[in-house]
Every structure is written in C-alpha cells, then in structure tokens.
Protein backbone atom coordinates (compact mmCIF):
# COMPACT_ATOMS: atom_id res chain seq x y z
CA UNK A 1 -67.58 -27.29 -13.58
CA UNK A 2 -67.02 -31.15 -14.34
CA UNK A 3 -63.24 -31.76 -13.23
CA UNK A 4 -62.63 -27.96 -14.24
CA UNK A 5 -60.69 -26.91 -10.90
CA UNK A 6 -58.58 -29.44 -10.91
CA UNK A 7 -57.12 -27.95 -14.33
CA UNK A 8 -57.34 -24.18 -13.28
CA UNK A 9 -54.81 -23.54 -10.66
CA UNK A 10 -55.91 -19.55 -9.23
CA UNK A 11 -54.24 -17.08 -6.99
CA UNK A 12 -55.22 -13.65 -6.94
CA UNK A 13 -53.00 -12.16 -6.90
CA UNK A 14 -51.84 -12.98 -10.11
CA UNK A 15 -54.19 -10.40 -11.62
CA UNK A 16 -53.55 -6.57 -12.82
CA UNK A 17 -54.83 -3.62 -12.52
CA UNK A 18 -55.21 -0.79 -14.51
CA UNK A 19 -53.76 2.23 -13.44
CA UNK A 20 -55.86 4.58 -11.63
CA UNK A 21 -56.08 7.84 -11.17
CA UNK A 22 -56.85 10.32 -7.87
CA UNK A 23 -58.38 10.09 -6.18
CA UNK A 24 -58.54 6.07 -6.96
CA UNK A 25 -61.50 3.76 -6.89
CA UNK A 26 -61.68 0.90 -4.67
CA UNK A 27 -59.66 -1.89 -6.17
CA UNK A 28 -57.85 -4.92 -4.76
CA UNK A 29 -54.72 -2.59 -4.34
CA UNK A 30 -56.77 -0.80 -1.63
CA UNK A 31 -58.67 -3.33 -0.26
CA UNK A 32 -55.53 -4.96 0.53
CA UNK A 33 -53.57 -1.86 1.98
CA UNK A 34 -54.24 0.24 4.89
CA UNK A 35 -54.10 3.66 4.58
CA UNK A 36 -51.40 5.86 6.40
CA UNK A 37 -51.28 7.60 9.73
CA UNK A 38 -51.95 10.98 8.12
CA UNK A 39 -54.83 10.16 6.51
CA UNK A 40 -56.39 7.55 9.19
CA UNK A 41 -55.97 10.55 11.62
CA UNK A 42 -57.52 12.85 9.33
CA UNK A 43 -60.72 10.25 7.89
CA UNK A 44 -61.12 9.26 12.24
CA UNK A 45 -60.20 12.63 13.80
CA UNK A 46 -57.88 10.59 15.80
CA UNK A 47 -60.36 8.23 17.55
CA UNK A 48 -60.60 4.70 17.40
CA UNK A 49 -62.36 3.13 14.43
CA UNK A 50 -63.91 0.18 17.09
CA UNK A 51 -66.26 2.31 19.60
CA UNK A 52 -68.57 0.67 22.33
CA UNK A 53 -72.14 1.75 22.19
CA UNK A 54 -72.00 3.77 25.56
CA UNK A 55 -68.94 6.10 24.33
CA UNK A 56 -71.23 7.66 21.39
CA UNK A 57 -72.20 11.28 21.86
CA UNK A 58 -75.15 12.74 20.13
CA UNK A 59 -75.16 12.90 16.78
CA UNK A 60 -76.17 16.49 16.00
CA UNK A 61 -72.83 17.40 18.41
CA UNK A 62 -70.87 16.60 15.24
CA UNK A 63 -72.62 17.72 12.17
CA UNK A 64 -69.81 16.14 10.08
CA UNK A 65 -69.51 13.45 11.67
CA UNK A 66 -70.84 10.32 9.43
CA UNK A 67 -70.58 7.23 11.49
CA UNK A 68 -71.05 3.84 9.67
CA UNK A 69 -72.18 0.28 11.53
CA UNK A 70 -71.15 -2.62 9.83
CA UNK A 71 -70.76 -6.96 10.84
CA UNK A 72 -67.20 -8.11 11.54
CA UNK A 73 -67.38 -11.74 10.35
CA UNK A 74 -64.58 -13.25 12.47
CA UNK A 75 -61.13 -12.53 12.24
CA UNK A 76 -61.79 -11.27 8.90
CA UNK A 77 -60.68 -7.91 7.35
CA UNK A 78 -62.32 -7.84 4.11
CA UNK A 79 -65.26 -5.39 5.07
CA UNK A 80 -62.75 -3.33 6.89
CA UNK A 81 -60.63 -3.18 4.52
CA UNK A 82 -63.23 -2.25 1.57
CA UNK A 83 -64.62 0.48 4.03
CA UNK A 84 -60.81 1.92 4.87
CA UNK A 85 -60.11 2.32 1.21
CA UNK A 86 -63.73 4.01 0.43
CA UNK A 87 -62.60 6.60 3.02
CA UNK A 88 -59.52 7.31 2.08
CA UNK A 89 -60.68 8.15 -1.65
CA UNK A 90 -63.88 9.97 -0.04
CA UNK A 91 -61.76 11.80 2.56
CA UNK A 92 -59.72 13.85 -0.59
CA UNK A 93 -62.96 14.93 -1.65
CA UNK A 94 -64.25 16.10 1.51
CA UNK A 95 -61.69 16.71 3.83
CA UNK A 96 -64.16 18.47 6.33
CA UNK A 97 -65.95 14.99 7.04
CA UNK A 98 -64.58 12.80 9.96
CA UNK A 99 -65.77 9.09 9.37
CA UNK A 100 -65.84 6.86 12.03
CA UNK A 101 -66.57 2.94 11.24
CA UNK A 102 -68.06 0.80 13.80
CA UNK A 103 -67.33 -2.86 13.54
CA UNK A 104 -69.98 -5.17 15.63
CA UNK A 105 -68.09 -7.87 16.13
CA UNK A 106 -70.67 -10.56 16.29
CA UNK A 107 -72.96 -13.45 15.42
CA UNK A 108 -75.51 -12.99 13.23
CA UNK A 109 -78.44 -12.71 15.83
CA UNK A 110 -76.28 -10.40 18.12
CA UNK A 111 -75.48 -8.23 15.24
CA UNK A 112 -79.28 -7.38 14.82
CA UNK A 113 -80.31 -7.04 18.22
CA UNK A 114 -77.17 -4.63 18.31
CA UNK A 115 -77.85 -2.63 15.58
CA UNK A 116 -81.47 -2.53 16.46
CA UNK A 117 -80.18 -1.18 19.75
CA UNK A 118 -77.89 1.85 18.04
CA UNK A 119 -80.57 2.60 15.14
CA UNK A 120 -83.39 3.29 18.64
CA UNK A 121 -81.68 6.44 20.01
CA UNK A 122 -80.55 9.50 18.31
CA UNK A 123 -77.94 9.65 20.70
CA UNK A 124 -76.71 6.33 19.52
CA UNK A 125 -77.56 5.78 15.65
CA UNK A 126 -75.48 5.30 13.18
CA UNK A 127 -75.66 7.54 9.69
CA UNK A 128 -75.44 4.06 7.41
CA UNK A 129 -76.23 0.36 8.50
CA UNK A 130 -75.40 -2.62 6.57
CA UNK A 131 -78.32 -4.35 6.82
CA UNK A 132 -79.34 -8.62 5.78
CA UNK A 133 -81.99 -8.86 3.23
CA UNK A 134 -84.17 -10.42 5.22
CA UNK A 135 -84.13 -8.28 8.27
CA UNK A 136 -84.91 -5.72 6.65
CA UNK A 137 -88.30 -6.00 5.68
CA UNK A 138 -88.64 -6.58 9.84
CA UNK A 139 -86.33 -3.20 10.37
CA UNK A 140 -88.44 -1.14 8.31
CA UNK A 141 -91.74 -2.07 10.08
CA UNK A 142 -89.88 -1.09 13.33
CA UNK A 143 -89.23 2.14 11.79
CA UNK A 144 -85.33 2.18 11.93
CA UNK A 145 -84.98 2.91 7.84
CA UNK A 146 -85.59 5.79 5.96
CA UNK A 147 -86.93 5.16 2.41
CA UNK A 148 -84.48 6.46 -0.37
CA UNK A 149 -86.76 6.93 -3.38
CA UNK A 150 -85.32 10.36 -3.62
CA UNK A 151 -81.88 9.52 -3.82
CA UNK A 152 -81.69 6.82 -6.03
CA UNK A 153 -83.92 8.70 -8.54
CA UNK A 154 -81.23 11.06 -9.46
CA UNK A 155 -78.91 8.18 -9.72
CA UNK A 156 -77.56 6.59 -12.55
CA UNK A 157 -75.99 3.09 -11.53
CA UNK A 158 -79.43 2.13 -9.89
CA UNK A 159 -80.47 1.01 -13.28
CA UNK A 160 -77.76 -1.18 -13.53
CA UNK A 161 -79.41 -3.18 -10.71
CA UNK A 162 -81.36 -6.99 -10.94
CA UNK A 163 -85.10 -6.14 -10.35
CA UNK A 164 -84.69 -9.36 -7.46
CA UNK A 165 -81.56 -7.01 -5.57
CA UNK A 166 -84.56 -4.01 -6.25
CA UNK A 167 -87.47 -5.96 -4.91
CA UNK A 168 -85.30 -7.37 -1.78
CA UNK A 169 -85.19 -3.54 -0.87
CA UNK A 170 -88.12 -2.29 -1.24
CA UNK A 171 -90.96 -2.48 1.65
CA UNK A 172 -94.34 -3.20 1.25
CA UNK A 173 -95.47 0.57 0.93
CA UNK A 174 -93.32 0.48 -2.86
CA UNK A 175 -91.17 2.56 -1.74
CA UNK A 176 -87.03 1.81 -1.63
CA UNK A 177 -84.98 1.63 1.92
CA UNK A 178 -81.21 0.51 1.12
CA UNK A 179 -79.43 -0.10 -1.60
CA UNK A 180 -78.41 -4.06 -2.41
CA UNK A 181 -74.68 -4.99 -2.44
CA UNK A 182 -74.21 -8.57 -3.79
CA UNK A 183 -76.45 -11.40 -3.73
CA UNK A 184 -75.19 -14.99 -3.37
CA UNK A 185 -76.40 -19.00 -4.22
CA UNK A 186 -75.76 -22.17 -2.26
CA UNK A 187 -74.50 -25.75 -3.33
CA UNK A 188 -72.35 -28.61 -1.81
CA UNK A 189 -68.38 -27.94 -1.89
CA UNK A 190 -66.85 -31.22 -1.50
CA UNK A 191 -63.44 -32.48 -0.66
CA UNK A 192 -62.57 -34.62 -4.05
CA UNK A 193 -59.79 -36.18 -2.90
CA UNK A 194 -61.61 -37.76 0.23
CA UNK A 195 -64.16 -38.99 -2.21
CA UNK A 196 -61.70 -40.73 -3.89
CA UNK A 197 -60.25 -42.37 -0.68
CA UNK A 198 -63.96 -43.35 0.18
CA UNK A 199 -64.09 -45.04 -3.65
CA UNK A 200 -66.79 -42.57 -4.58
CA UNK A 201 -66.59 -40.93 -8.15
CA UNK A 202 -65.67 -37.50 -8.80
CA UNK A 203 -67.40 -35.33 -10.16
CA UNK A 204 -69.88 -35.96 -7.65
CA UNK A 205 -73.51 -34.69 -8.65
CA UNK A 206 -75.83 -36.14 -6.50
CA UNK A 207 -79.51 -36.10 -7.65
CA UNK A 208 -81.64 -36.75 -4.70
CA UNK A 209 -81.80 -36.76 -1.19
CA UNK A 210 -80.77 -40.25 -1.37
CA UNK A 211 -77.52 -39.75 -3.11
CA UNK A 212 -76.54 -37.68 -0.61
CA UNK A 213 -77.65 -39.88 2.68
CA UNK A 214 -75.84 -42.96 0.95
CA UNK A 215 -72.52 -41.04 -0.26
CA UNK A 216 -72.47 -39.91 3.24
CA UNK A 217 -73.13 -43.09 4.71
CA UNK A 218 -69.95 -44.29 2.18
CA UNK A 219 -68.01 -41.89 3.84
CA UNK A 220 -68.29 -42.28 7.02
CA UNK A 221 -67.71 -46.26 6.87
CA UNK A 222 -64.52 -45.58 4.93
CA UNK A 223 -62.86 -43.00 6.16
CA UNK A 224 -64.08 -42.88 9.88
CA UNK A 225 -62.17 -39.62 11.44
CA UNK A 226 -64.18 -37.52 8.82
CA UNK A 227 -67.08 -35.74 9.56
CA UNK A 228 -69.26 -36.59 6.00
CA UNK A 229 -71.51 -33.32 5.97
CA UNK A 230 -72.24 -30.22 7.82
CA UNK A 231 -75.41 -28.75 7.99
CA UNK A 232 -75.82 -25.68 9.72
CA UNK A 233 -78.62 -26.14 12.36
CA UNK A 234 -80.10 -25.48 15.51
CA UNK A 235 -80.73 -21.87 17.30
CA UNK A 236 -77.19 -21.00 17.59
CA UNK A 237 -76.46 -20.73 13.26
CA UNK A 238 -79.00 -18.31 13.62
CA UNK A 239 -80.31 -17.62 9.90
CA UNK A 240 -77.35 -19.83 8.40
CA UNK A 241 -79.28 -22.73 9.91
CA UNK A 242 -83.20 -21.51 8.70
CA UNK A 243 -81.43 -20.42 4.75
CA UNK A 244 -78.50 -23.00 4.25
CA UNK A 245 -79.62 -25.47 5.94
CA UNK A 246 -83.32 -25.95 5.89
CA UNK A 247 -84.81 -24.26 3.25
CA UNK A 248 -82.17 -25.72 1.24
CA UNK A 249 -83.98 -28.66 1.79
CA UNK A 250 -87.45 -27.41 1.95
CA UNK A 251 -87.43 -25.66 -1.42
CA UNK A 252 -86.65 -28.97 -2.66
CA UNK A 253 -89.82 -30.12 -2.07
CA UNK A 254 -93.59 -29.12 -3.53
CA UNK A 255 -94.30 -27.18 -0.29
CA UNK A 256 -93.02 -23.40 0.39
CA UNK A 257 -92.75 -21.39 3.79
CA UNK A 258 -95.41 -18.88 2.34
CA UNK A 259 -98.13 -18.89 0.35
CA UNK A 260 -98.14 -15.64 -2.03
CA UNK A 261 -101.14 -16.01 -3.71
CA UNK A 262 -103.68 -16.65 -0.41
CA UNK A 263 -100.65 -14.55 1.05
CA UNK A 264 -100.63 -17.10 4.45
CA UNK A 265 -98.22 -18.80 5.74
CA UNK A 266 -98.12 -22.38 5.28
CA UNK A 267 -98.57 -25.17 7.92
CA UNK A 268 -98.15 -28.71 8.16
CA UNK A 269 -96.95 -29.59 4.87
CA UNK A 270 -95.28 -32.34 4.08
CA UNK A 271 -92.27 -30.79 2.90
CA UNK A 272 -91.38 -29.30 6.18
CA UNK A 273 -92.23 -32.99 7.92
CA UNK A 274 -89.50 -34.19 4.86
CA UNK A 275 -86.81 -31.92 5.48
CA UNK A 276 -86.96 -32.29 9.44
CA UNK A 277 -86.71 -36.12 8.58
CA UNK A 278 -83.70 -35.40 6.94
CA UNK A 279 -82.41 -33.62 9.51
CA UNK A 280 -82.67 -36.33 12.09
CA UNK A 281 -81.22 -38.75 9.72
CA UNK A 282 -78.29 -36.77 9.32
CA UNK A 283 -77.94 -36.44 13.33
CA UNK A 284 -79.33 -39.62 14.34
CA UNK A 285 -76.40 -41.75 11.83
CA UNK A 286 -73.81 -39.14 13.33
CA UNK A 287 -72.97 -37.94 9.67
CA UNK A 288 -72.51 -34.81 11.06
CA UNK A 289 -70.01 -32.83 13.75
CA UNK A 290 -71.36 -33.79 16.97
CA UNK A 291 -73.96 -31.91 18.40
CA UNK A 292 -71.89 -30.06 20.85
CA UNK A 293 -69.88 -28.64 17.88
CA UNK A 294 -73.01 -27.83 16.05
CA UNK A 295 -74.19 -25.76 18.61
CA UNK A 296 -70.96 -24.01 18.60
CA UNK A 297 -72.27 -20.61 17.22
CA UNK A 298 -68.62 -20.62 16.01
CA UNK A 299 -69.06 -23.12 13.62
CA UNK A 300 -68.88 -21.40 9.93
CA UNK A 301 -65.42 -20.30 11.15
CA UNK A 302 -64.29 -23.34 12.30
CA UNK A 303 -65.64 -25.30 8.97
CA UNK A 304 -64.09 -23.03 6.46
CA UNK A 305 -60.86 -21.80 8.47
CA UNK A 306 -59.91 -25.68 10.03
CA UNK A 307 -61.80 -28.31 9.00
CA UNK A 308 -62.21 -28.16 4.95
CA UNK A 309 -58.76 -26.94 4.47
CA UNK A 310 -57.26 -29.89 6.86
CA UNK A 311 -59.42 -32.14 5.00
CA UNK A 312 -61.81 -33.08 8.24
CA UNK A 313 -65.03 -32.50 6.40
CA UNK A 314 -66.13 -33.99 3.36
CA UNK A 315 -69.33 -31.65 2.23
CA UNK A 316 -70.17 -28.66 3.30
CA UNK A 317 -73.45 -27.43 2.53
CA UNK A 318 -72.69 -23.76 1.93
CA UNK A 319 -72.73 -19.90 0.50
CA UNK A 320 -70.76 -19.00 -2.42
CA UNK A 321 -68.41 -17.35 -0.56
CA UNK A 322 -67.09 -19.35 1.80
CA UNK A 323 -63.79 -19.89 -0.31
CA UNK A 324 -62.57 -15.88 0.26
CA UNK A 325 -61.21 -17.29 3.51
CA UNK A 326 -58.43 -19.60 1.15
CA UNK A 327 -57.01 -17.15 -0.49
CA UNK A 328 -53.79 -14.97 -0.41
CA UNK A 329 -54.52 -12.17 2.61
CA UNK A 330 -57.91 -14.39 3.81
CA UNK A 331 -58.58 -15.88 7.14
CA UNK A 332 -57.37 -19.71 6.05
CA UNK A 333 -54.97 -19.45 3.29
CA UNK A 334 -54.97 -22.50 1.27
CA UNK A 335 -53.79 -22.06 -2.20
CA UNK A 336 -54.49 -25.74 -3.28
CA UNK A 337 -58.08 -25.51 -2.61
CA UNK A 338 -59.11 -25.42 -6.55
CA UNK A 339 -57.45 -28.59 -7.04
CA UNK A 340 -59.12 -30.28 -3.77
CA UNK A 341 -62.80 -28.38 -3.30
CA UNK A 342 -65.28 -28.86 -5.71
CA UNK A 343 -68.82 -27.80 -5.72
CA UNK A 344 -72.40 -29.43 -7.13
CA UNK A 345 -75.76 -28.28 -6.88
CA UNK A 346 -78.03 -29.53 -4.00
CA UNK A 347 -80.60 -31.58 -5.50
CA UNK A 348 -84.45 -31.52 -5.27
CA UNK A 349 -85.96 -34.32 -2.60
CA UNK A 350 -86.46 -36.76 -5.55
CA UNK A 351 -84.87 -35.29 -8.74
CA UNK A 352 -88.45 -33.36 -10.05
CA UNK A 353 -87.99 -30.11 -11.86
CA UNK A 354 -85.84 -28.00 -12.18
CA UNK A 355 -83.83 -30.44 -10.24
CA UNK A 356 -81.05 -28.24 -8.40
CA UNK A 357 -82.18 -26.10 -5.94
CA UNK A 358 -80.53 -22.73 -4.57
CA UNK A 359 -81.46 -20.14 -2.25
CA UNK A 360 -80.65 -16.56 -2.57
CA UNK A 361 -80.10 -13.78 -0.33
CA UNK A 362 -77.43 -10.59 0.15
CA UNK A 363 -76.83 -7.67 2.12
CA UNK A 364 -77.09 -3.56 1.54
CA UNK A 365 -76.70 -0.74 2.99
CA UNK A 366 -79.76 1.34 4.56
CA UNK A 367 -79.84 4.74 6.16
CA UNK A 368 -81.00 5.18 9.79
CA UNK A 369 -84.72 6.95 10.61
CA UNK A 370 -83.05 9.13 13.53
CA UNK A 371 -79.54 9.97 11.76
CA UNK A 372 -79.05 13.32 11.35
CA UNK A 373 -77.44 13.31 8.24
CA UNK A 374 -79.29 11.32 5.51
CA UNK A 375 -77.67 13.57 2.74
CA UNK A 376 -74.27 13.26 3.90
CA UNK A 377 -74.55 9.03 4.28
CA UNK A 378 -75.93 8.77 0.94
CA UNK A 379 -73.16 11.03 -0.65
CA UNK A 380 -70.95 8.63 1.15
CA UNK A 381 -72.68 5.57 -0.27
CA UNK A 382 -72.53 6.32 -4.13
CA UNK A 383 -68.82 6.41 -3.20
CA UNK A 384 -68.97 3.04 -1.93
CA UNK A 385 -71.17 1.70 -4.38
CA UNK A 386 -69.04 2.43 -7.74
CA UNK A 387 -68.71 0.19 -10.13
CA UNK A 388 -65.09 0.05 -9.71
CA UNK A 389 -65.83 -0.36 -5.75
CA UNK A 390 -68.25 -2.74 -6.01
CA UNK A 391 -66.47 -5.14 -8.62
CA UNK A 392 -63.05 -4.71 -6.28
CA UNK A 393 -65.49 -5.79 -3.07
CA UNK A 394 -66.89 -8.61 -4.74
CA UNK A 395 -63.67 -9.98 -6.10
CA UNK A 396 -62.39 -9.80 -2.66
CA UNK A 397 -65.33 -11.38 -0.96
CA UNK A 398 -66.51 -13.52 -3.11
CA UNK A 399 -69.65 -12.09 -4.37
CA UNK A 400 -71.95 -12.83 -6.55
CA UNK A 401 -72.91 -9.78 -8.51
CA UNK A 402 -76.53 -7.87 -8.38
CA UNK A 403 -75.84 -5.35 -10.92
CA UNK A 404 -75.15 -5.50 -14.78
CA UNK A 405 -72.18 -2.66 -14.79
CA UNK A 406 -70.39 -5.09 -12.13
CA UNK A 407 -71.09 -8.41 -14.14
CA UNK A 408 -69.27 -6.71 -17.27
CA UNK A 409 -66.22 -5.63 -15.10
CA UNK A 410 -63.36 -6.83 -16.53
CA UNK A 411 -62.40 -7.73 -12.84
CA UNK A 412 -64.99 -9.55 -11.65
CA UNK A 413 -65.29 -11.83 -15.06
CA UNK A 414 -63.92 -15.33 -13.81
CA UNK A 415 -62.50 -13.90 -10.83
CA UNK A 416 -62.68 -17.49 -8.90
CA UNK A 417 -62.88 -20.75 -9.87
CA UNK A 418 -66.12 -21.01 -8.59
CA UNK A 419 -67.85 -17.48 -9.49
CA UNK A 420 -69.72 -19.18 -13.38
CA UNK A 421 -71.02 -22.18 -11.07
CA UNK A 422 -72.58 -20.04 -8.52
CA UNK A 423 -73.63 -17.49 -10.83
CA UNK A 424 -75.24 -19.53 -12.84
CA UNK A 425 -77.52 -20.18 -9.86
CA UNK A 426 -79.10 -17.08 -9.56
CA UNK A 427 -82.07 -17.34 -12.29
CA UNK A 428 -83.14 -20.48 -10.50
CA UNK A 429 -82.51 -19.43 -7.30
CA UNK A 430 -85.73 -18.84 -4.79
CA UNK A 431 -85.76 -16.15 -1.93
CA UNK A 432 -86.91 -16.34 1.47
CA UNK A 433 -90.29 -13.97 2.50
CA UNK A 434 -89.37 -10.84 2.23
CA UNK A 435 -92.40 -10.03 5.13
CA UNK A 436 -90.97 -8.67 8.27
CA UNK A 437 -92.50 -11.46 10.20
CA UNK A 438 -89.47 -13.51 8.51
CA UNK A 439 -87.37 -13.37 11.23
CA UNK A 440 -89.86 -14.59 14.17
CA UNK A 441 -90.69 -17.61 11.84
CA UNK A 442 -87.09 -18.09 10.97
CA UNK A 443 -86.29 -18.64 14.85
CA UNK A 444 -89.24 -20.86 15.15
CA UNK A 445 -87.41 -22.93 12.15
CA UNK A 446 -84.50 -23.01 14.08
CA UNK A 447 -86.20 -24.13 17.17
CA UNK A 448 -87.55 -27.23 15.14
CA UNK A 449 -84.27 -27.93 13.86
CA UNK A 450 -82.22 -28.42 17.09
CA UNK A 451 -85.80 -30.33 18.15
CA UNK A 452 -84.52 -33.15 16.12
CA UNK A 453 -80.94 -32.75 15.85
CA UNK A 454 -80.78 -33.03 18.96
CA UNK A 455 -83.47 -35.84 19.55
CA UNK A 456 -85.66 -34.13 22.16
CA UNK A 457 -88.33 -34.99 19.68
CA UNK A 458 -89.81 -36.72 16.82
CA UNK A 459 -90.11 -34.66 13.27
CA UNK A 460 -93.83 -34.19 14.05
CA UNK A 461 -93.61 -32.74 17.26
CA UNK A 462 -91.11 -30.31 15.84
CA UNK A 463 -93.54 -29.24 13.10
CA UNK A 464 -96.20 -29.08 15.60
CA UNK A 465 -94.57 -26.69 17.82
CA UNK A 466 -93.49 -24.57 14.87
CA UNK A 467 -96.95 -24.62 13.38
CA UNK A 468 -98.19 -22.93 17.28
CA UNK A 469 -95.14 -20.53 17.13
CA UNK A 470 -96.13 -19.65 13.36
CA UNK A 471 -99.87 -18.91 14.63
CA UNK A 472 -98.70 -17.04 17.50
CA UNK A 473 -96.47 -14.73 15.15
CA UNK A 474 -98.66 -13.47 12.54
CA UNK A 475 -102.01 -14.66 13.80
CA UNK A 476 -104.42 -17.94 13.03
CA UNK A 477 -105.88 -15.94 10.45
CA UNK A 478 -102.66 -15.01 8.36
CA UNK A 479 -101.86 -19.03 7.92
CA UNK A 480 -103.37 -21.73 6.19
CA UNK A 481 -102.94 -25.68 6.13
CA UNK A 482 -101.17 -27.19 3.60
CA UNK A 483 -103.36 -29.68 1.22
C-alpha cells in the first residue's frame, strides 16, 4: 500500500460484466437498478416494502409469504438494492411467493432491541434476520434462531466457507444458526494531503501508541480547524465504540477481554487501565470532535459522508468499508478519494509482536425460531448467497470476503484500492467473545468509555465500575483477576 493509491485512480464503474443469462445472478448491474413496476408488484403483492411492526398480520395467514428484516445503514441503498435484485431473479423461479423486505431503519442498538422485538411473537417474526456476529451468540441463548445443520449439509458452497465465518455461527451446543456474509478488518484511513500540510511524512505507519498521540498532537497545532482523529466512543456508537474503538486498542496490549483457557472473564488488567488512558488523552488534548459530536449516535455518517471527504478529519479509526459511501451511486461520492485517503495498520501499545493489530467481525443471515416457513427462507437464502451474489454484494459494499469461491471471483479480485490491505488483515485479525454475555459486557465497555471521554472520572474508576458490571453479568465466579 506504500504511496500505491495515489498511482491507481478507481471508479467502478469502469468494470464489465459478463453477460448473464435468466434468470441473472446478482451483479453490480442489479444492485444498481431497481426493478420495474410489474415485477415489484408481483415480488410485494402490491404493499409497501417499509412496514411498521404493528401492521404485520400473522404469519401462518400467508403461507407464501416470506418476509425478510434487515439494518438500513443511513441513507444508504446498498442492502436494498442487493435484496431488490435477489428478488427479482428469485421471483421468476417462484412466482407464487410474495416477498416483503423490512428495512429497520436504525442505530445499531435500536436495530437489536427491534429485531428482538419482531423475532418474540409469531404474529410479528420475520422468516430471515440479518443478524451481527456478535449478537448472535446472545440471540440464540434467547431462543430467537433456529439451528441450520440440516440445511447447510446438503449444500455445496458451505465448504467454500473460512472455518472463523463457520465458528462465528455456530453456538455453543456445535450446532450452526445463520449463515456468514462477509467479514471485515480495521486500520487508520488518513487524509495524506493534510499530513503533508501538517509537515508529517506520507506514508504514514505509525508504530506505537505514541506515534499516533504525537502525529495527532502535530496536527492539531498546525492545522487547527481539523479534528486529528476520531474514535468512536461512548454509549451512543453502540458496538462501533466497544470493537473500533476500544478493543482496537485493547488487543494491542498483553491483556484480552476473556480468558479461554480458565474460560473467565478478565478483570483489572492493565491493558484495559492502558487503553482507557488513551482514551482520556485523546479527549482530554481535544484531538478529537467535541464531545457533543461524539455522542451524536450519528456520527459514522457524518465522518464518512462530510467530514473525510471535505477534508475536516485527519484519521479515522475505522472498518474496511467505510469507503463504499465515495463511490459512483454511494452516499458521499468522492471520486478523488484514492488519491487523498490512505490507510495503515493500527499499531500494538509499544510495537511487540505481531505489531499491527485488527479486529474482525461480519454479519449473516439467521432464520427465526417462530417463522413459519424455515424451508421457504432458506430456499430464499442459497439464492442470496451465490457466488455470483455474494461477490456482486461485496464489491458493492465493500466487503471483505469469508468464502474461497468469492475470493477467486474475477469481480471481487482488486475490486478497491483498499480490498489487498484489508484483506491481508484477516489471518492476524482477533475476534471479539463469541459468548452471548458479549453484548452486556460490551455496554459496560461503553459505559467506561464515555466515563473518561467525558471526564466524569479517572481511568480507574472507569475500570472499577466495569469490573462490578462484569461481575454482575456473568457472575463472581465466571471472572478472574488479571496477574
């Protein structure tokens, strides 16, 4: 990646296609066209596509009926999209089934609690759920999910799946309960060109915490209306706070959330006390947005739709696929952003093996306990999860790949400017607990974060209070002290 983007100007929409055939496979074509009248009528039975909780009937009333819950990130389309052209191929194939998507437009916490919510009540469930990683583990314990192990035996592109996509799937009883879409790494994007105004060299691979505080620090005495770094954190980012912002941090230090061998959860170590430090520097020395603005639950949207493409925030400590909102069709076009963004790895605390840290996570797609229909939402999800389907999603979102078949699509290869680096993150990427007591100790993360962002108290009190929540979650006897 040294200096590459500014070399490798990329629009997509200078790549082909190869011809397809009907009924076609999801490709970029479809993701980026909406289907016609005719057909929407026909795939919706005429009913809108957005429907509030209280107008759904039972589900048995409509025994082909497949109804299918899914996040609306924003103002953006791609999900929609890749869903719209799924059902127009599926609906020439079975012309009897009325599908009826249900966008929940939504932060990330609201999303849950909302699906949660539909997935309680027969009346109300969906038929397929697209489901984070690491709420699922807490999902299945609820008993929302069904487990799959019957489908995916007699199916031939689960094989082409990363055992890490499998094992992010499959509960602690061994058996499977959705099926993985993408995964994705983290690093620094950074504005080169702001670097260079601030007299700091490009490329710009920082290899401790240090070199970040003092290019930051560089930054903000230079150029002065620039924000040097967002972090996501605090209650509001929800899991984008816990994942890309502190245990970006935290897994760059000897100490871990959890404990696999002793299987406990880990208190008072001295890499959470580290990373909460960190934190308060960051705050404390206003190298951040102010705190108002980091509250804003609003924030991603505002970072990667306003502020990186107007050149208002230097680093961005981020997902690999933030930069689907720059291109042609996406939220924020900005077709000079491979000559402006680059990215580097975040760095270990103090530069010990392996050095670059990354965490990984990803969505899939699950089938409902109560639906009605489990044989009807799977035959709707091999659809969706073609290899043609899946390599056209991922090129339009800004994936990073799970599955082999995907990796080797012709498509997908070198699809972004940024796709090698971020790839390349995945062996030595770590995951969070996939334990469905994840979530409860992710909020109490988040709690300690806005603690001392926020200044309401010192790094240790923060750690104190999450150590208490931790103990309260999963019980004195499930945690241990870190040595």
């Amino acid at each position: 990646m040294r200096g590459g983007m500014r070399r490798r100007p990329w629009r997509r929409g200078n790549r082909t296609s190869a011809a397809r055939g009907a009924p076609p496979p999801l490709d970029r074509g479809v993701l980026g066209t909406c289907v016609d009248r005719r057909t929407m009528l026909r795939i919706t039975g005429g009913a809108a596509v957005v429907l509030p909780l209280a107008a759904c009937g039972d589900a048995d009333a409509a025994p082909n009926t497949l109804r299918i819950s899914y996040q609306q990130f924003g103002s953006g389309t791609i999900m929609r999209d890749y869903l719209t052209g799924v059902m127009e191929a599926y609906s020439t194939r079975h012309p009897d089934v009325t599908v009826e998507l249900v966008p929940l437009v939504a932060a990330e916490e609201d999303y849950f609690t909302k699906n949660e919510l539909m997935m309680s009540s027969p009346r109300t469930t969906p038929d397929l759920v697209y489901e984070d990683t690491f709420i699922l583990q807490s999902d299945v314990a609820a008993g929302y999910l069904r487990p799959i192990d019957d489908f995916i035996a007699g199916w031939d592109n689960w094989e082409h799946f990363y055992e890490p996509g499998k094992e992010a799937v499959t509960g602690q009883n061994g058996k499977v309960y959705a099926v993985p879409t993408h995964t994705d790494t983290r690093g620094l994007w950074y504005n080169q060109d702001l670097f260079e105004q601030a007299g700091l060299s490009v490329p710009w691979r920082p290899s401790t915490w240090t070199d970040i505080l003092d290019a930051m620090r560089t930054l903000k005495d230079e150029l002065p209306d620039v924000i040097p770094i967002n972090v996501y954190s605090g209650k509001p980012q929800g899991e984008k706070a816990s994942m890309q912002g502190f245990e970006m941090l935290l897994y760059g230090t000897d100490d871990r959330l959890y404990d696999a061998e002793s299987e406990t959860w880990v208190l008072g170590s001295q890499g959470f006390l580290d990373s909460l430090e960190f934190l308060r520097t960051i705050f404390s020395e206003r190298l951040t947005p102010g705190i108002g603005q980091a509250l804003d639950p609003n924030l991603s949207e505002l970072v990667q739709n306003t502020w990186m493409p107007e050149g208002r925030v230097a680093v961005n400590l981020d997902g690999s696929w933030i930069s689907s909102s720059w291109v042609e069709g996406g939220a924020a076009e900005w077709p000079e952003w491979p000559d402006v963004i680059d990215v580097a790895p975040m760095p270990t605390q103090d530069g010990s093996a392996p050095g670059v840290v990354s965490l990984a996570g990803g969505w899939s797609w699950a089938i409902p306990q109560l639906s009605s229909k489990p044989d009807l939402a799977w035959s709707f999800l091999e659809e969706m999860m073609s290899t043609d389907n899946m390599a056209g999603l991922a090129v339009a979102d800004n994936q990073v790949t799970i599955r082999s078949d995907v990796a080797d699509h012709p498509d997908y290869q070198g699809y972004s400017p940024t796709i090698d680096f971020f790839t390349e993150l995945v062996d030595k990427a770590e995951y969070r607990p996939a334990l469905a007591p994840y979530p409860q100790v992710s909020a109490a993360i988040q709690a300690a974060m806005e603690t001392v962002m926020t200044g309401q108290g010192t790094p240790e009190q923060a750690q104190a209070a999450y150590d208490a929540d931790v103990r309260d979650i999963v019980g004195p006897e499930n945690t241990s002290e870190a040595s």
